[in-house]
N, C-alpha and C. Protein backbone atom coordinates (compact mmCIF):
# COMPACT_ATOMS: atom_id res chain seq x y z
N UNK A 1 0.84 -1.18 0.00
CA UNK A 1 0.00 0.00 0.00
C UNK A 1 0.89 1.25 0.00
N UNK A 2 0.43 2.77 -0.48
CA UNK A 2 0.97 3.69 -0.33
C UNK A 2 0.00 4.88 -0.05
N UNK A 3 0.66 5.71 0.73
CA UNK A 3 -0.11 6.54 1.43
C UNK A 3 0.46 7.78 0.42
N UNK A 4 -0.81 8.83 0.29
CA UNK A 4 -0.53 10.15 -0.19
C UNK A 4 -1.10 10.77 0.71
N UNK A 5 -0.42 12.09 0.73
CA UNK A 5 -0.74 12.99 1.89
C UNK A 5 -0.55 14.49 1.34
N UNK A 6 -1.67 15.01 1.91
CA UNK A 6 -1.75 17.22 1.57
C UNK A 6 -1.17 17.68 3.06
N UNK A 7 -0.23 17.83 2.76
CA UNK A 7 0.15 18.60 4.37
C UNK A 7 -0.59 20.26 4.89
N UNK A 8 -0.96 20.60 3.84
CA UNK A 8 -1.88 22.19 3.53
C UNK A 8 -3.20 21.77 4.28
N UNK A 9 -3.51 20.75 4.17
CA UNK A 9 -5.04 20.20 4.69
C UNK A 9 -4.83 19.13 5.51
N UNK A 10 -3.70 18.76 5.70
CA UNK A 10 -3.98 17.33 6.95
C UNK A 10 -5.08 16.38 6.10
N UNK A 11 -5.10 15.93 4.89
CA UNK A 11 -5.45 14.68 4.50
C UNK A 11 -4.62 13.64 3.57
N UNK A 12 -5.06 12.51 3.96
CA UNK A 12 -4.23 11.79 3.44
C UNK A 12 -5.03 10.53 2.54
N UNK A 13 -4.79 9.71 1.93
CA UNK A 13 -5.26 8.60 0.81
C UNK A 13 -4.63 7.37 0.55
N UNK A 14 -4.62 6.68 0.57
CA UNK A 14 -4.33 5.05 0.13
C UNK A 14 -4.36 4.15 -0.78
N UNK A 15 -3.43 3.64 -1.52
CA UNK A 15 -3.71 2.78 -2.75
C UNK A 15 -2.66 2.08 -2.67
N UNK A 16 -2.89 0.73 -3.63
CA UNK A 16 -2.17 0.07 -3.54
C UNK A 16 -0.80 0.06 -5.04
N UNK A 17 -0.85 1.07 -5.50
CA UNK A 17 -0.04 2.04 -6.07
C UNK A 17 0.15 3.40 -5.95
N UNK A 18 1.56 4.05 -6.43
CA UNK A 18 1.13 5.11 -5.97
C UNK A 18 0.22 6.06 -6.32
N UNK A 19 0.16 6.00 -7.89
CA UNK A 19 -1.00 6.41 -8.91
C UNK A 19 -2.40 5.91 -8.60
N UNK A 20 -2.57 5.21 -8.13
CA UNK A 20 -3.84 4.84 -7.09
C UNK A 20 -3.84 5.84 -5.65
N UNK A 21 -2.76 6.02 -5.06
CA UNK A 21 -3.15 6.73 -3.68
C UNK A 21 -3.04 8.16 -4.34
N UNK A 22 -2.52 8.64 -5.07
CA UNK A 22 -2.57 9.90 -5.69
C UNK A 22 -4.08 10.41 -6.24
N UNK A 23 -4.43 9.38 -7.10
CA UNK A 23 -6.05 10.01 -7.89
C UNK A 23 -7.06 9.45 -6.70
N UNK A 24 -6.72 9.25 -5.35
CA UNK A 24 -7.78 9.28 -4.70
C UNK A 24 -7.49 10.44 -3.69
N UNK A 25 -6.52 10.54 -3.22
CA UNK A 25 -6.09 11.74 -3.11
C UNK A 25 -6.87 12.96 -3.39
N UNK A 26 -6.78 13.30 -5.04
CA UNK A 26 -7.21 14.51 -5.41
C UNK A 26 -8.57 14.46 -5.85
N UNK A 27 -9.41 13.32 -5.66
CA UNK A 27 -10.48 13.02 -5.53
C UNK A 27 -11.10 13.39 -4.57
N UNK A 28 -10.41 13.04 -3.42
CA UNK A 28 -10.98 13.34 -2.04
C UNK A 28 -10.57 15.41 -1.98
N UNK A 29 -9.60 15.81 -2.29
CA UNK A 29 -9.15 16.99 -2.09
C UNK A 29 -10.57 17.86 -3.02
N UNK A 30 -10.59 16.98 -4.44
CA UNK A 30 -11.43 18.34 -5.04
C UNK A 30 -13.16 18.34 -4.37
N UNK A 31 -13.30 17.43 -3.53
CA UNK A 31 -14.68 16.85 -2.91
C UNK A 31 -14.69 17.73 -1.51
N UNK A 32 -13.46 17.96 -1.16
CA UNK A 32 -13.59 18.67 0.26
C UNK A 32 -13.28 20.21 -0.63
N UNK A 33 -12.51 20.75 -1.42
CA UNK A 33 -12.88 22.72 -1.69
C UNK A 33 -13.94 22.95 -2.69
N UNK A 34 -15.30 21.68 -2.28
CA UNK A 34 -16.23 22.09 -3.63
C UNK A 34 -16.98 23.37 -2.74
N UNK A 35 -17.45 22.89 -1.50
CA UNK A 35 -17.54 23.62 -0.47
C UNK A 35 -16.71 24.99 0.48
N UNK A 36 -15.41 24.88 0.25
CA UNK A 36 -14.23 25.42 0.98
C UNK A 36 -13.79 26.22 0.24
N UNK A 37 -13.03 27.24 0.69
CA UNK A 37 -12.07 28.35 -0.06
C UNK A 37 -10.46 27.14 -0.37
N UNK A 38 -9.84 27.39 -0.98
CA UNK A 38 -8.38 26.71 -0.69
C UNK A 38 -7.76 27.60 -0.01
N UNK A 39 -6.52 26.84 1.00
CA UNK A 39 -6.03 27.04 1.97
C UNK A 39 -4.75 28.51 1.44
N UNK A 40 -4.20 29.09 1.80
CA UNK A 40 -3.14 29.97 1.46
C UNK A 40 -1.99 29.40 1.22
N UNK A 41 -1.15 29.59 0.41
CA UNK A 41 -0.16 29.12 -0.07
C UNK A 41 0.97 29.14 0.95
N UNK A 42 1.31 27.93 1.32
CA UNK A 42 2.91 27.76 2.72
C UNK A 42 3.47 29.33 3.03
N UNK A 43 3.86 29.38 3.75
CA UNK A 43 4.86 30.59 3.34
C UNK A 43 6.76 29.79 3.17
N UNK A 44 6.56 28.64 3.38
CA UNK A 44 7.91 28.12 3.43
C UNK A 44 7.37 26.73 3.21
N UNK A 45 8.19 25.85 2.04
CA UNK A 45 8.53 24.16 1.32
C UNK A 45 8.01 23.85 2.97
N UNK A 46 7.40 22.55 3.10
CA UNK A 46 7.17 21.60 3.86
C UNK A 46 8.77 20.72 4.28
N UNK A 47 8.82 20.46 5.32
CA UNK A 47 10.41 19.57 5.49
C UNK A 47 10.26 18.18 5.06
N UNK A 48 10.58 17.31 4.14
CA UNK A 48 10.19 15.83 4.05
C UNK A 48 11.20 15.51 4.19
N UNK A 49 11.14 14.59 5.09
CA UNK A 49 12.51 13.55 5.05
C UNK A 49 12.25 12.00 5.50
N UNK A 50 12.56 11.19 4.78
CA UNK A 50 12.49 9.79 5.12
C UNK A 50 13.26 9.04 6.57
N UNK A 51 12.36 8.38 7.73
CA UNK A 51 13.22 8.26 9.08
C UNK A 51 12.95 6.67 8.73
N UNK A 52 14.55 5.97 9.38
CA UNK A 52 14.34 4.53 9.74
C UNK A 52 13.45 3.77 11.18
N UNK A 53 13.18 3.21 11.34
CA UNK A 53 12.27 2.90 12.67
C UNK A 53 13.01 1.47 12.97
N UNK A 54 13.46 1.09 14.36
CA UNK A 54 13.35 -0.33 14.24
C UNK A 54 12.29 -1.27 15.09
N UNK A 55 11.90 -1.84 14.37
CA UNK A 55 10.36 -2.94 15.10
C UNK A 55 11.39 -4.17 15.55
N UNK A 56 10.32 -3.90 16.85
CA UNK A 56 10.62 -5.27 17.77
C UNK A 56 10.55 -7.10 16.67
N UNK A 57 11.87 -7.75 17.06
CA UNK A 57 11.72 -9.13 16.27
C UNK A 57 10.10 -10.20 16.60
């Protein structure tokens, strides 16, 4: 599975590609500002960075 995520809106989507979690994604995004203004543009890039985790054996 892969998760897509709007950090502007705190939502996120699921597929089992990523082109699957993406067009549900913006499915779900254009379904929530049919109603809504869109949010203001960052004033500063979002930080992404990939962290290792280690799970118990």
């Amino acid at each position: 599975m892969y998760c897509a995520r709007c950090v502007q809106v705190e939502m996120a989507s699921e597929g089992h590609t990523v082109d699957e979690a993406l067009d549900r994604l913006r499915k779900a995004l254009e379904h929530y500002f049919e109603h809504r203004p869109p949010p203001n543009p960052p004033t500063q890039p979002p930080i992404v960075v990939p962290i290792e985790v280690r799970l118990p054996d």
